[in-house]
C-alpha atoms as a PDB file:
ATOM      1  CA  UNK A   1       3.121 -30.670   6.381  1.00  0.00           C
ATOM      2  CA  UNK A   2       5.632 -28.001   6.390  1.00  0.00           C
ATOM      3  CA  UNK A   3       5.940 -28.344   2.255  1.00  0.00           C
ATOM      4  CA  UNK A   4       2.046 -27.629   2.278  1.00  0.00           C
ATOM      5  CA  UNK A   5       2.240 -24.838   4.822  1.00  0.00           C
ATOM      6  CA  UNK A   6       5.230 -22.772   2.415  1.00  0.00           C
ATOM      7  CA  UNK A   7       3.209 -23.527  -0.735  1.00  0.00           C
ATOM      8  CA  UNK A   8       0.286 -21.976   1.006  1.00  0.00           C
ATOM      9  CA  UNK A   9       2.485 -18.879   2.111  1.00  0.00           C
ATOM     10  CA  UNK A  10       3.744 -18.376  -1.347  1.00  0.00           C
ATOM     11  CA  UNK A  11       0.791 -18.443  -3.261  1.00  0.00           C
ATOM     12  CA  UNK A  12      -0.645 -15.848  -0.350  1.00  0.00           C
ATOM     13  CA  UNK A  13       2.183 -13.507  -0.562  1.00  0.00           C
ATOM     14  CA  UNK A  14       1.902 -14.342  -4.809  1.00  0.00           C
ATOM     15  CA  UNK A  15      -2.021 -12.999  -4.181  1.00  0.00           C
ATOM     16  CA  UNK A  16      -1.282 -10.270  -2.463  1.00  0.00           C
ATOM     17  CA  UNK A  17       1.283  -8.707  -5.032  1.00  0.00           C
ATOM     18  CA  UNK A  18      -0.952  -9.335  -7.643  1.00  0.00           C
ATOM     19  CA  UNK A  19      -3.840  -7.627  -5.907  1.00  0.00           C
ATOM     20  CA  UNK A  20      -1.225  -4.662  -5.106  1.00  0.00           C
ATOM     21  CA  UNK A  21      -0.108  -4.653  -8.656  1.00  0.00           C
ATOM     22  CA  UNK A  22      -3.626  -4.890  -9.773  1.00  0.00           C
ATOM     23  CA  UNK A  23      -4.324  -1.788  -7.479  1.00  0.00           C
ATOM     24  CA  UNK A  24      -1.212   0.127  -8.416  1.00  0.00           C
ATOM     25  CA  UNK A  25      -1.698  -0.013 -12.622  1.00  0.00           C
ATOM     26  CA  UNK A  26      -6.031   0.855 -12.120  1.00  0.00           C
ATOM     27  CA  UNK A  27      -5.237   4.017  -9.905  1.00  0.00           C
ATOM     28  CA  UNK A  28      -2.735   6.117 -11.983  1.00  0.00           C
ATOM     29  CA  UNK A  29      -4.380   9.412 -12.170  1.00  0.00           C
ATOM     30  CA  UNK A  30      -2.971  12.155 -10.700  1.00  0.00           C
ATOM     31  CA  UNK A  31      -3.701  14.239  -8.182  1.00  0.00           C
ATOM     32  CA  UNK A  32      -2.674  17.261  -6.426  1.00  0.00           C
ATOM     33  CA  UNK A  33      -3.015  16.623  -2.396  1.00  0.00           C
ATOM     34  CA  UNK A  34      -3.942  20.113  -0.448  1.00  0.00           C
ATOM     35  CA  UNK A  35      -3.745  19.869   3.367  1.00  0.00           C
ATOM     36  CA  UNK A  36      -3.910  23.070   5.742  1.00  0.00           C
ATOM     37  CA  UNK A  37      -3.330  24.831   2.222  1.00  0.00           C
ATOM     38  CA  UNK A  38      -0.055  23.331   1.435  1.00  0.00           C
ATOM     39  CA  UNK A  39       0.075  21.653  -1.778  1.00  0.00           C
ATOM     40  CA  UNK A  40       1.725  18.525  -3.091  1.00  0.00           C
ATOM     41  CA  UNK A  41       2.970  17.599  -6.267  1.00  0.00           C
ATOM     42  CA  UNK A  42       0.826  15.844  -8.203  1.00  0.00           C
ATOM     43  CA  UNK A  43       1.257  12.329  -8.038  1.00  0.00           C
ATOM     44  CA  UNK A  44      -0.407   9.043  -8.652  1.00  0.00           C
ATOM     45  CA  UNK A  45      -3.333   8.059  -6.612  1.00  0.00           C
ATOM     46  CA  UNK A  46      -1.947   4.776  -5.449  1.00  0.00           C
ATOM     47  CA  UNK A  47       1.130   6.396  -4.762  1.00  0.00           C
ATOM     48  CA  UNK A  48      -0.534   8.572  -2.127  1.00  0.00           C
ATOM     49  CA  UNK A  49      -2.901   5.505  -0.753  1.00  0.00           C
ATOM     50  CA  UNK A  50       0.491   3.145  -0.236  1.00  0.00           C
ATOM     51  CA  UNK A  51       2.552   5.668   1.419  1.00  0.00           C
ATOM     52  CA  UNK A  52      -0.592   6.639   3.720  1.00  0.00           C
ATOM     53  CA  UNK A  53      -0.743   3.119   4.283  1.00  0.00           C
ATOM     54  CA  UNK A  54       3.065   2.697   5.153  1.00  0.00           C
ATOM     55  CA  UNK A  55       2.990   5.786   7.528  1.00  0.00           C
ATOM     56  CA  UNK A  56       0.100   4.234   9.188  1.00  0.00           C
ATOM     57  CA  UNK A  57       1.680   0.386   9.526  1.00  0.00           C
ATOM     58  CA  UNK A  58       4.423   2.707  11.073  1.00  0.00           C
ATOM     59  CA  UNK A  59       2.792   4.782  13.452  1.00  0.00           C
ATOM     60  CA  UNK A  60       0.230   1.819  15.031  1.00  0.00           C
ATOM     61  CA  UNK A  61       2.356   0.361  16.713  1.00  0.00           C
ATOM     62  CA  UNK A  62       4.194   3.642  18.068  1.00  0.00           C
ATOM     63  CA  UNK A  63       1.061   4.606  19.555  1.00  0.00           C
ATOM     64  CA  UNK A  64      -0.168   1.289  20.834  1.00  0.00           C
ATOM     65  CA  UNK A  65       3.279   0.895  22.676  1.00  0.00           C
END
């Protein structure tokens, strides 16, 4: 049971990098992020949506504690 249980995790985590690398290589234009008119670099789109995401897996818990 606990052989069935890791083969289950790894193809998960194996599905969930491929849909990430999927993600990543279909979202590579660039784009120039303007908040409160300060402008970043131009940079990927999935670049931007990941590190939002990080910042935000980051910052949850902060609040909710």
């Amino acid at each position: 049971m606990r052989n069935l249980k890791r083969a289950l995790a790894a193809v998960f985590v194996l599905l969930l990098a491929a849909v990430v690398l999927f993600f990543v290589l279909e979202n590579q234009q660039t784009v120039s992020l303007v908040l409160f008119g300060w402008a970043a670099p131009a940079m990927p789109v999935a670049v931007l949506v990941l590190a939002a995401l990080v910042i935000g897996l980051a910052v949850g818990p902060l609040l909710g504690a």
